[in-house]
N, C-alpha and C. Protein backbone atom coordinates (compact mmCIF):
# COMPACT_ATOMS: atom_id res chain seq x y z
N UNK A 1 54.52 101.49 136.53
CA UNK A 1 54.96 100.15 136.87
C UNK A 1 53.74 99.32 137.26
N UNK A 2 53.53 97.81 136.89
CA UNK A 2 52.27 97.33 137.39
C UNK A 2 53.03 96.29 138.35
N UNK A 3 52.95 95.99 139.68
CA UNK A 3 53.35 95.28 140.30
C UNK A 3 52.00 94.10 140.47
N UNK A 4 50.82 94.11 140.03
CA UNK A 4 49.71 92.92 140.59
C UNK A 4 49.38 92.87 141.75
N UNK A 5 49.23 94.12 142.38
CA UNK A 5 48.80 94.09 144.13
C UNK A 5 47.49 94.44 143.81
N UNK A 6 46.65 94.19 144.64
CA UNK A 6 44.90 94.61 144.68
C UNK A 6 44.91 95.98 145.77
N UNK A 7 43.65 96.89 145.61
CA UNK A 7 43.48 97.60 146.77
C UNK A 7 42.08 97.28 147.46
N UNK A 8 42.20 96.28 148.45
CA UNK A 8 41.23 95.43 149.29
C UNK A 8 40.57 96.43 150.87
N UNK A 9 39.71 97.08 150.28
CA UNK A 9 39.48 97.59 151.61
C UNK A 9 40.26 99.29 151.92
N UNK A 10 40.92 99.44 151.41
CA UNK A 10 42.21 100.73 150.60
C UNK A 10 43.35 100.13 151.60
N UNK A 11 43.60 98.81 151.27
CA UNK A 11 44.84 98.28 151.93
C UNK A 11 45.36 97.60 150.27
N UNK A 12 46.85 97.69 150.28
CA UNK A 12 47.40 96.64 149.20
C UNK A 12 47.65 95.21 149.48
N UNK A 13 47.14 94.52 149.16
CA UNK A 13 47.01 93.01 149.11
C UNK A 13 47.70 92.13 147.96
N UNK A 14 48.58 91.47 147.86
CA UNK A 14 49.47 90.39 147.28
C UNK A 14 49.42 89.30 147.59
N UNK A 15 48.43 88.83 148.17
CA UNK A 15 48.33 87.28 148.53
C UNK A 15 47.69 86.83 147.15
N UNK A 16 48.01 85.67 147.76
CA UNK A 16 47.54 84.57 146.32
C UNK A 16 49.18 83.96 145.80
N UNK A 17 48.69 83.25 144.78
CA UNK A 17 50.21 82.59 144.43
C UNK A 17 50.45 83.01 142.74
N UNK A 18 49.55 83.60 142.07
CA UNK A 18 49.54 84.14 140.66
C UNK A 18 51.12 84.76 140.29
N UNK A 19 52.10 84.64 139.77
CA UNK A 19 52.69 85.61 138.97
C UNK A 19 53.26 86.37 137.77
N UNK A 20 52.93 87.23 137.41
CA UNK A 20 53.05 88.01 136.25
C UNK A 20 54.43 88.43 136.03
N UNK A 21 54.78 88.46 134.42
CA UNK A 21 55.62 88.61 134.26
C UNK A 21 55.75 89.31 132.91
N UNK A 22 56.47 90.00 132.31
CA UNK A 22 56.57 90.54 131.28
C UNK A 22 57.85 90.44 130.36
N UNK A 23 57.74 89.55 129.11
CA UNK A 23 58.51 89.52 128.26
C UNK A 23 58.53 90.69 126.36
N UNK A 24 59.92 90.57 126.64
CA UNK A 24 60.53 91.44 125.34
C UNK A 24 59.31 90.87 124.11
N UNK A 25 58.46 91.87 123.26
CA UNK A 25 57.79 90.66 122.14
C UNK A 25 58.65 90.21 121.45
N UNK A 26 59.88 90.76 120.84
CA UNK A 26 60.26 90.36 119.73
C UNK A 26 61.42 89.44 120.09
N UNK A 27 62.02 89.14 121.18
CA UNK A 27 62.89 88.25 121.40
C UNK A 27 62.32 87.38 122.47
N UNK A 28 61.46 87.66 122.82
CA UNK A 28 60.85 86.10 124.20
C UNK A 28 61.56 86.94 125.66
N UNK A 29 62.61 87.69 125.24
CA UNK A 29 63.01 87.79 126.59
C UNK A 29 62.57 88.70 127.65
N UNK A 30 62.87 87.81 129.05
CA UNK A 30 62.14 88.51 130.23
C UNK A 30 62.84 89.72 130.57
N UNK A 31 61.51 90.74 131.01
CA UNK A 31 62.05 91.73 131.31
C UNK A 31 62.03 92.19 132.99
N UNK A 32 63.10 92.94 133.15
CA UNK A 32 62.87 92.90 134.49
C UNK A 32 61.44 93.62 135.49
């Protein structure tokens, strides 16, 4: 699973306002 957390220091970090997302290629649709 890639959730976009950093390991800052060997702490997980999610700040920032960036978000990722991952869609189906062949239909556009988002996946959960």
């Amino acid at each position: 699973m890639v959730i976009g957390h950093n390991f800052i220091g060997g702490s997980r970090s999610a700040q920032g306002t960036t978000l990722l997302k991952s869609i189906q290629a062949t239909t556009g649709e988002a996946l959960p």
